[in-house]
PDB file of N, CA and C in Angstrom:
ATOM      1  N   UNK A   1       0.832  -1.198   0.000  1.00  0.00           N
ATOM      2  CA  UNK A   1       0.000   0.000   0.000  1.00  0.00           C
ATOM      3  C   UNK A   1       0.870   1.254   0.000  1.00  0.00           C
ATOM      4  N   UNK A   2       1.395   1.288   1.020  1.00  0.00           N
ATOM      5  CA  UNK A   2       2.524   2.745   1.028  1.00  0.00           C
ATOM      6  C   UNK A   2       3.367   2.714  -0.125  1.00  0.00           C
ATOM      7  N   UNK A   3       4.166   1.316  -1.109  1.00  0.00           N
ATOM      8  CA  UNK A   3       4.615   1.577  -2.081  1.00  0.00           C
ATOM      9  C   UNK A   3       3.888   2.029  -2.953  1.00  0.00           C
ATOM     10  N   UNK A   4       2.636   1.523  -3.323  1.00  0.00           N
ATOM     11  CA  UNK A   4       1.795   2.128  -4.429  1.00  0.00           C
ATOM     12  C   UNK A   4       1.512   4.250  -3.966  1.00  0.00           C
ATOM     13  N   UNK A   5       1.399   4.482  -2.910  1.00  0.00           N
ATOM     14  CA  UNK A   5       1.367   5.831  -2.404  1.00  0.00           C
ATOM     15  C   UNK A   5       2.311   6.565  -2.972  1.00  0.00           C
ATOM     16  N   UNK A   6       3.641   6.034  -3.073  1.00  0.00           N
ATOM     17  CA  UNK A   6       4.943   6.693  -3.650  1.00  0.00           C
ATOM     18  C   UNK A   6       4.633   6.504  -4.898  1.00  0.00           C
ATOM     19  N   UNK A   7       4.672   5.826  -5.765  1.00  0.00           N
ATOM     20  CA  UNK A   7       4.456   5.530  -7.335  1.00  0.00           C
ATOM     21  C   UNK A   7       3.657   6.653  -7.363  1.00  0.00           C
ATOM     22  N   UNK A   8       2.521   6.594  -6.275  1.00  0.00           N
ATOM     23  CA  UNK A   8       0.962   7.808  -6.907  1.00  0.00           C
ATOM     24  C   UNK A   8       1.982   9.571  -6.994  1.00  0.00           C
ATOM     25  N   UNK A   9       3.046   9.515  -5.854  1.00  0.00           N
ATOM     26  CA  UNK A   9       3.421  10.571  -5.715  1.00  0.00           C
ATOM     27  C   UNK A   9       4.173  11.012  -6.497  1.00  0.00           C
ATOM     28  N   UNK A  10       4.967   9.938  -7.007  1.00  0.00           N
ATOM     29  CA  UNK A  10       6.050  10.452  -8.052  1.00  0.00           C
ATOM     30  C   UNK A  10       5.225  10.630  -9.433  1.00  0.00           C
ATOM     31  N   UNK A  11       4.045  10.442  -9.726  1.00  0.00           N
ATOM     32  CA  UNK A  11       3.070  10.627 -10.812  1.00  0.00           C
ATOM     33  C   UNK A  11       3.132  12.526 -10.810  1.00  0.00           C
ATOM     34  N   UNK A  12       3.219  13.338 -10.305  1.00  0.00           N
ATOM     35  CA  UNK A  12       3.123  14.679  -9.785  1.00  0.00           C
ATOM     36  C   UNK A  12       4.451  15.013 -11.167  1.00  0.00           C
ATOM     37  N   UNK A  13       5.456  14.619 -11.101  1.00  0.00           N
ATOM     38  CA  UNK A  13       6.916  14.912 -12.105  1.00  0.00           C
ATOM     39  C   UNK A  13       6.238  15.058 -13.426  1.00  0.00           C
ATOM     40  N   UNK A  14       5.108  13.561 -13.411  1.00  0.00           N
ATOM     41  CA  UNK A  14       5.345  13.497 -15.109  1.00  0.00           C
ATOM     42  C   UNK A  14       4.095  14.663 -15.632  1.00  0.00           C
ATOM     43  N   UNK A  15       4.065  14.746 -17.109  1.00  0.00           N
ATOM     44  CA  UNK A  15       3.458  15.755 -17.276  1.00  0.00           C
ATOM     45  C   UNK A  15       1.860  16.123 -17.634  1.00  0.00           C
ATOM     46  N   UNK A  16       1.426  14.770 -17.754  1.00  0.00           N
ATOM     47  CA  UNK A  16       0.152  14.486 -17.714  1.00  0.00           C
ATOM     48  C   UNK A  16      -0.796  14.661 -16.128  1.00  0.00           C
ATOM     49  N   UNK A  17       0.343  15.064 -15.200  1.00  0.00           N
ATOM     50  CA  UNK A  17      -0.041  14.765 -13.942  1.00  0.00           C
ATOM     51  C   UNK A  17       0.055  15.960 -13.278  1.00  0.00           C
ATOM     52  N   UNK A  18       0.198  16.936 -14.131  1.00  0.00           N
ATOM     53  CA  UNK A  18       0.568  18.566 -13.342  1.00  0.00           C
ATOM     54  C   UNK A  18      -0.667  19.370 -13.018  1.00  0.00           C
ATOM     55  N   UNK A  19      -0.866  18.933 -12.002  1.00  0.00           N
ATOM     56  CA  UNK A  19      -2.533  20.162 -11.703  1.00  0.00           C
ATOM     57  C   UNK A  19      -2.331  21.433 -11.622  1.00  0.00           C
ATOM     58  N   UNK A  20      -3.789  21.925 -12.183  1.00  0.00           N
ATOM     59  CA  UNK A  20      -3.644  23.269 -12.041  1.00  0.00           C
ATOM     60  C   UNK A  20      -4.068  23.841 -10.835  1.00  0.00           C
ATOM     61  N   UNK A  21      -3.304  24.889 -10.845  1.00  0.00           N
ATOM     62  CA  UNK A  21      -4.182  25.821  -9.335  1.00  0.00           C
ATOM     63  C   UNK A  21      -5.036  25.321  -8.639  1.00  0.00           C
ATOM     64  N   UNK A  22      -6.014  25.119  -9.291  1.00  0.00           N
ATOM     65  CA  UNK A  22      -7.634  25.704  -8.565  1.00  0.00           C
ATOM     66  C   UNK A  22      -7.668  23.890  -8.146  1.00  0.00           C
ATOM     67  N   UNK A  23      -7.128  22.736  -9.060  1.00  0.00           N
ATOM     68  CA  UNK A  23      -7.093  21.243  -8.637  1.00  0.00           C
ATOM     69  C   UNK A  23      -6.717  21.286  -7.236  1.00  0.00           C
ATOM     70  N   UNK A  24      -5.013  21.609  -7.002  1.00  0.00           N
ATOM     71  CA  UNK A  24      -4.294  21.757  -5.880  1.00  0.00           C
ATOM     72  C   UNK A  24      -5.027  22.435  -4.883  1.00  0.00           C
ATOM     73  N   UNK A  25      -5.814  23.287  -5.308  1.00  0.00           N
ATOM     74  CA  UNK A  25      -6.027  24.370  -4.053  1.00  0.00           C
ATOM     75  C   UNK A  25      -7.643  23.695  -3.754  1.00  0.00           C
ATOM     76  N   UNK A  26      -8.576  22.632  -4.266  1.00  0.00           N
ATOM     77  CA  UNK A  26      -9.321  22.432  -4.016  1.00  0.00           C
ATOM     78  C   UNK A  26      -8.779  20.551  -3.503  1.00  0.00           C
ATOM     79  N   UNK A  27      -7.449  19.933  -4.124  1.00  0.00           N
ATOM     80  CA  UNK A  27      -7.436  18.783  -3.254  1.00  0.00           C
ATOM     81  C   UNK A  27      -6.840  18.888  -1.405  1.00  0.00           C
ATOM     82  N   UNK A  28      -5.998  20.063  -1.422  1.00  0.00           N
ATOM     83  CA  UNK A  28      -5.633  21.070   0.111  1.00  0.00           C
ATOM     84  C   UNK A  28      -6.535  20.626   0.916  1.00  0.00           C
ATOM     85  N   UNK A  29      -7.759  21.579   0.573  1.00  0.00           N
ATOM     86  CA  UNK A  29      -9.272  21.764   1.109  1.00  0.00           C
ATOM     87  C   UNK A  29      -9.605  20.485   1.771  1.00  0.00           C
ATOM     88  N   UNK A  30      -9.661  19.265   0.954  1.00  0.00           N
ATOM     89  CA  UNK A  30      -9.986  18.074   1.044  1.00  0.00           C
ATOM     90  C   UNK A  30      -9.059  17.864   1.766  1.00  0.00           C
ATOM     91  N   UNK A  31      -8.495  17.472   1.821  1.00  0.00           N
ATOM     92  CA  UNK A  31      -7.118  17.114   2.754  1.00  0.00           C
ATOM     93  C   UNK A  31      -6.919  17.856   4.075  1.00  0.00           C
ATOM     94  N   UNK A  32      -7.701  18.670   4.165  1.00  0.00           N
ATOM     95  CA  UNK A  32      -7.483  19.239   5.329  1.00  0.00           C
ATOM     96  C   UNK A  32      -9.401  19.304   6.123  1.00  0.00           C
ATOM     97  N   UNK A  33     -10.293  18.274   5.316  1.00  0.00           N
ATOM     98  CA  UNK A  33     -11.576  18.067   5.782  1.00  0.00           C
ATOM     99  C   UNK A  33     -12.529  18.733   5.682  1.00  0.00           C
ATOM    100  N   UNK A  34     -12.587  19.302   4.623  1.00  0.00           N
ATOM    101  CA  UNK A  34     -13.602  20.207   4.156  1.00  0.00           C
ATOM    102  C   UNK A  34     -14.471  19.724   3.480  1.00  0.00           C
ATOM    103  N   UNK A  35     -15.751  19.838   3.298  1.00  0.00           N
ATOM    104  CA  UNK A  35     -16.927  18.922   2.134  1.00  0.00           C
ATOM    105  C   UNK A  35     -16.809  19.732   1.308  1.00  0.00           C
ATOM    106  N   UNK A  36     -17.234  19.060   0.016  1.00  0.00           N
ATOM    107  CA  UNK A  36     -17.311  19.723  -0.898  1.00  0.00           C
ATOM    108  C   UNK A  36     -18.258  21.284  -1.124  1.00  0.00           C
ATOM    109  N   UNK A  37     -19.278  21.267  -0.417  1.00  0.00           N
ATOM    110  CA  UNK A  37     -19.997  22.325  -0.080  1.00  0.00           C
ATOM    111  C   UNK A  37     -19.192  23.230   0.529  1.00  0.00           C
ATOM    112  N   UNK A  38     -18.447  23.028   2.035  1.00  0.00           N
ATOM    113  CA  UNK A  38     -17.912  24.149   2.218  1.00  0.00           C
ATOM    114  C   UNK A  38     -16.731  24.309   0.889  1.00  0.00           C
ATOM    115  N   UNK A  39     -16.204  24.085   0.395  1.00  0.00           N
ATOM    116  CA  UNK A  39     -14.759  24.374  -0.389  1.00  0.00           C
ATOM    117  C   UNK A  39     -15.800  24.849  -1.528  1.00  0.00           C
ATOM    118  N   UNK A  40     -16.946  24.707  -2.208  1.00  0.00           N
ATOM    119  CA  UNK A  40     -17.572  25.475  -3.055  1.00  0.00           C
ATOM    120  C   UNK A  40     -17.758  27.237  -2.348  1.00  0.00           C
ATOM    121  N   UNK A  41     -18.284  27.142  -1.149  1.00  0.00           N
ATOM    122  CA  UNK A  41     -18.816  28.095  -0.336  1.00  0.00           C
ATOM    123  C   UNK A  41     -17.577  29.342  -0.556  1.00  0.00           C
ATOM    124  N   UNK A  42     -16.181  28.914   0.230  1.00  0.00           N
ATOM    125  CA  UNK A  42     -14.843  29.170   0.251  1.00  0.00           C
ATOM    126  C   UNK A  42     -14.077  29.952  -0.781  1.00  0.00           C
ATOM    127  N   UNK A  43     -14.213  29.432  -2.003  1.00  0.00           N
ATOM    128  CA  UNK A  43     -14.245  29.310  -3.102  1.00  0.00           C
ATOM    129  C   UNK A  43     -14.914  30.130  -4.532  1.00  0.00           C
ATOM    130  N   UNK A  44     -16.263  30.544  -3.522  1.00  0.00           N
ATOM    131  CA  UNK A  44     -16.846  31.119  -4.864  1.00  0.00           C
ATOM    132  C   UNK A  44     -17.354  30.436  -5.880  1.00  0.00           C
ATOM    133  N   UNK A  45     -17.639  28.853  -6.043  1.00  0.00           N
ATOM    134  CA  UNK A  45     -17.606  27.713  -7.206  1.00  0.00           C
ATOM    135  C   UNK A  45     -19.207  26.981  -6.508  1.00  0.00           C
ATOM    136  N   UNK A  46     -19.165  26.841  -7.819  1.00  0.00           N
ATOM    137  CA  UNK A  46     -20.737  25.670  -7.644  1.00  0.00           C
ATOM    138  C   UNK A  46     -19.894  24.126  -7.117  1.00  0.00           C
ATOM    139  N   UNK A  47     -20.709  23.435  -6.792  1.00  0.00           N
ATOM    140  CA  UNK A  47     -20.251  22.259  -5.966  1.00  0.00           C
ATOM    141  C   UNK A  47     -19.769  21.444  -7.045  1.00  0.00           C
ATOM    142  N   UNK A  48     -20.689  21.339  -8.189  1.00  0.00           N
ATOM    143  CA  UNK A  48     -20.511  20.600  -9.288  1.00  0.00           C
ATOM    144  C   UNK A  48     -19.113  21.062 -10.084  1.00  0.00           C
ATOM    145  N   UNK A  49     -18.309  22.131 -10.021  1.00  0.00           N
ATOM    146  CA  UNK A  49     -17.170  22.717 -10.200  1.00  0.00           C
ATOM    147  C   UNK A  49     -16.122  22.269  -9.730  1.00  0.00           C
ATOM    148  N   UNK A  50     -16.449  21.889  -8.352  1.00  0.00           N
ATOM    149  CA  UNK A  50     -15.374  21.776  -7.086  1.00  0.00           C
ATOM    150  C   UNK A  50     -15.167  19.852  -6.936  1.00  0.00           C
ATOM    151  N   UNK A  51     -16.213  19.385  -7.848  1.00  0.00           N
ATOM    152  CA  UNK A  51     -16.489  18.196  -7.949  1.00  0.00           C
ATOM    153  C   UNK A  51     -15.568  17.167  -9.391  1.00  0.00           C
ATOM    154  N   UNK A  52     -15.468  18.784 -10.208  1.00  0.00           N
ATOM    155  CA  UNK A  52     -14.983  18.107 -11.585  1.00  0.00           C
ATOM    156  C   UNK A  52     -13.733  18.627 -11.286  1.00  0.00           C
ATOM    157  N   UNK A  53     -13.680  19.291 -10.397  1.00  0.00           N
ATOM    158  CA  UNK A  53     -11.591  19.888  -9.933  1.00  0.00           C
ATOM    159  C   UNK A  53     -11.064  18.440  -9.152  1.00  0.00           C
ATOM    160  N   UNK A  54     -12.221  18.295  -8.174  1.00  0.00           N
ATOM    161  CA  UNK A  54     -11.093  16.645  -7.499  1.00  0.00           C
ATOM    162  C   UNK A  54     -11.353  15.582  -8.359  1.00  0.00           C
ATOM    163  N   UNK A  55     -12.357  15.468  -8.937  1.00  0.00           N
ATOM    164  CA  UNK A  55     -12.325  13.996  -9.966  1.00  0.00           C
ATOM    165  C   UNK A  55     -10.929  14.496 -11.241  1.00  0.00           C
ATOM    166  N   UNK A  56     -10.774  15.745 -11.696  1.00  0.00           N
ATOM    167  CA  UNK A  56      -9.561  15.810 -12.578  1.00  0.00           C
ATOM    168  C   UNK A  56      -8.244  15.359 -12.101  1.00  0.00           C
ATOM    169  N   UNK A  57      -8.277  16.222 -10.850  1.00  0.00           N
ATOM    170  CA  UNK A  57      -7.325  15.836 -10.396  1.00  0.00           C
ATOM    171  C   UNK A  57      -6.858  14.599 -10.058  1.00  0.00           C
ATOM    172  N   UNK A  58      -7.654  13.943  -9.104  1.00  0.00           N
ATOM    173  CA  UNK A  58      -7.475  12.181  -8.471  1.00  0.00           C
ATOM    174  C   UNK A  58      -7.062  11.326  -9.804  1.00  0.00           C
ATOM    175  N   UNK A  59      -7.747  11.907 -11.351  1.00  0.00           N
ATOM    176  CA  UNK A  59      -7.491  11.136 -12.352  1.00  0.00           C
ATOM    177  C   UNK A  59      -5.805  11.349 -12.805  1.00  0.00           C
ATOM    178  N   UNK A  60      -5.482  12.535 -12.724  1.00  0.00           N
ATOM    179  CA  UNK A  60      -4.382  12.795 -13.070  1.00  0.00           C
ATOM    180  C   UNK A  60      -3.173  12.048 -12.006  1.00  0.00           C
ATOM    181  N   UNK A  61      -3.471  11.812 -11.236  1.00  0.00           N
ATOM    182  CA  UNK A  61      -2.830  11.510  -9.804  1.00  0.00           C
ATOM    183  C   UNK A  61      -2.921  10.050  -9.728  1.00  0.00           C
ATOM    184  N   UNK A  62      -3.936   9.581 -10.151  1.00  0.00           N
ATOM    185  CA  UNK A  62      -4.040   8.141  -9.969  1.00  0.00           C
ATOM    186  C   UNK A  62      -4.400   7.759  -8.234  1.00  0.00           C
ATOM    187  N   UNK A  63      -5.428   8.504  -7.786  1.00  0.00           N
ATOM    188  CA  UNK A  63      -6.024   8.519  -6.354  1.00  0.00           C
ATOM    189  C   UNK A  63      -7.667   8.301  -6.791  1.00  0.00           C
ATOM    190  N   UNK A  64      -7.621   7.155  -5.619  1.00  0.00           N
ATOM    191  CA  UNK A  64      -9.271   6.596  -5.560  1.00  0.00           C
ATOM    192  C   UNK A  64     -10.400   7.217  -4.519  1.00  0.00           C
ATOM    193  N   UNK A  65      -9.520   7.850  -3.234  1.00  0.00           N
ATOM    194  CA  UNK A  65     -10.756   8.558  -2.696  1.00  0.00           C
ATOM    195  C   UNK A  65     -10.305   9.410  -1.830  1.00  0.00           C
ATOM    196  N   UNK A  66     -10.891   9.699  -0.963  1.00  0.00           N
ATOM    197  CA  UNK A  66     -10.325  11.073   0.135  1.00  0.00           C
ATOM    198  C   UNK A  66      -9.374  10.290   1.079  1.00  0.00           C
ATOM    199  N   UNK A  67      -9.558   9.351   1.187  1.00  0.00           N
ATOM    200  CA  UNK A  67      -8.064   8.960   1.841  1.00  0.00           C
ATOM    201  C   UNK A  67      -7.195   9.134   1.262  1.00  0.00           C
ATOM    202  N   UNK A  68      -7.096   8.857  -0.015  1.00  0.00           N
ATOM    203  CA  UNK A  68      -5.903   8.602  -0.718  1.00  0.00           C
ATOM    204  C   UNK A  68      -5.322  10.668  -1.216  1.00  0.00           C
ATOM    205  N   UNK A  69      -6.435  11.048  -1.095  1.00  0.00           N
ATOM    206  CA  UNK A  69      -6.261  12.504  -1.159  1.00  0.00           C
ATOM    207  C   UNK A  69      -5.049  12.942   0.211  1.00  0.00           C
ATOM    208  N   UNK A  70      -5.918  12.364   1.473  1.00  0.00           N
ATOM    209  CA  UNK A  70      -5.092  12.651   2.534  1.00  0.00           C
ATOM    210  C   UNK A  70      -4.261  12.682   2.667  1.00  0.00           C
ATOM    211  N   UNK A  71      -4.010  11.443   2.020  1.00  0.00           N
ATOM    212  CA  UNK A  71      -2.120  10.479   1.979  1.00  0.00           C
ATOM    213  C   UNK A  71      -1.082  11.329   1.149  1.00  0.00           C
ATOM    214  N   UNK A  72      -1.826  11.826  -0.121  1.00  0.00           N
ATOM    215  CA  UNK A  72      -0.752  12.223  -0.957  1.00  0.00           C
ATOM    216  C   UNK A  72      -0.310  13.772  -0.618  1.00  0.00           C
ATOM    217  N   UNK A  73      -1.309  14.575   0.135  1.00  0.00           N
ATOM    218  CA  UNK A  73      -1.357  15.582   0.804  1.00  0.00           C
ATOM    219  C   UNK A  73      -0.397  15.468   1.881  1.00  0.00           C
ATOM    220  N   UNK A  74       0.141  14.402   2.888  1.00  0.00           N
ATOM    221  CA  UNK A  74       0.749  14.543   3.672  1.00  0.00           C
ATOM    222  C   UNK A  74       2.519  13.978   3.712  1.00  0.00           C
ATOM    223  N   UNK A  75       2.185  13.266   2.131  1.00  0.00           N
ATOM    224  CA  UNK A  75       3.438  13.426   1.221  1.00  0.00           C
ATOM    225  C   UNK A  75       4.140  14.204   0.513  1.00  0.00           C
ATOM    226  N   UNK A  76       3.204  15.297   0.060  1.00  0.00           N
ATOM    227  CA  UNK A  76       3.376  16.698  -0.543  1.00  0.00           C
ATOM    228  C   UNK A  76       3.778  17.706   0.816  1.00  0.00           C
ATOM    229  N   UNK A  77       3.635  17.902   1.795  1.00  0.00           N
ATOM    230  CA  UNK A  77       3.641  18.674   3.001  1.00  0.00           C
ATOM    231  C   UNK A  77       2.739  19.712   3.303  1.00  0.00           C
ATOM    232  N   UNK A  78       1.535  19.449   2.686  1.00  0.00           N
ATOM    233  CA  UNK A  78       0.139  19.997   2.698  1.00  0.00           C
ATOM    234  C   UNK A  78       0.121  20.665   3.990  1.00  0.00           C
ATOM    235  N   UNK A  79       0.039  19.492   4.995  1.00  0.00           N
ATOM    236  CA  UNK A  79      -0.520  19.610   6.222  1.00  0.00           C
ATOM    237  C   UNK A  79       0.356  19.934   7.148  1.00  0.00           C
ATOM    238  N   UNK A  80       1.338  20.508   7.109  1.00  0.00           N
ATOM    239  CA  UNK A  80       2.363  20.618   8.255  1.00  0.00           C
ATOM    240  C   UNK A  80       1.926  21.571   9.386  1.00  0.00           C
ATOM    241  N   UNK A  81       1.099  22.707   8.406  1.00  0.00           N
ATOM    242  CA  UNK A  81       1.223  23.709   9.296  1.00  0.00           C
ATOM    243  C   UNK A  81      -0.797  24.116   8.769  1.00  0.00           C
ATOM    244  N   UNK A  82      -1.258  22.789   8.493  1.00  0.00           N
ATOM    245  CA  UNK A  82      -2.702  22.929   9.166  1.00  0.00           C
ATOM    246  C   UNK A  82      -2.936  22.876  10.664  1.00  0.00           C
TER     247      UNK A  82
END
């Protein structure tokens, strides 16, 4: 499991896997326990917006759900100073 976590992380280098802004700044959110409602609220974005930012992203990333959001968030150093 944790090896597949690293593979997901080193996916971030290649270039099919580079999120934009608003991906990053809405998988954060998640990662730091926000519903999708509040991070729409936050945000300024319809839910359905904030919905097609983490499904782009997780696709690009190769992540299956908010755990795996968590994980790669606390591999990135998201959360240090949540």
């Amino acid at each position: 499991m944790t090896a597949q976590l690293f593979r997901r992380a080193d996916n971030v280098n290649k270039p099919s896997a580079t999120l934009s802004g608003r991906e990053s700044e809405v998988l954060r959110l998640i990662a730091c326990g926000y519903s999708n409602k509040e991070i729409a609220g936050r945000l300024s974005l319809s839910v359905k917006t904030v919905e097609a930012h983490k499904a782009n992203a997780m696709r690009k990333l190769g992540l299956r759900g908010r755990i795996d959001i968590v994980k790669y968030a606390v591999l990135q150093g998201w959360l240090e100073n949540a």
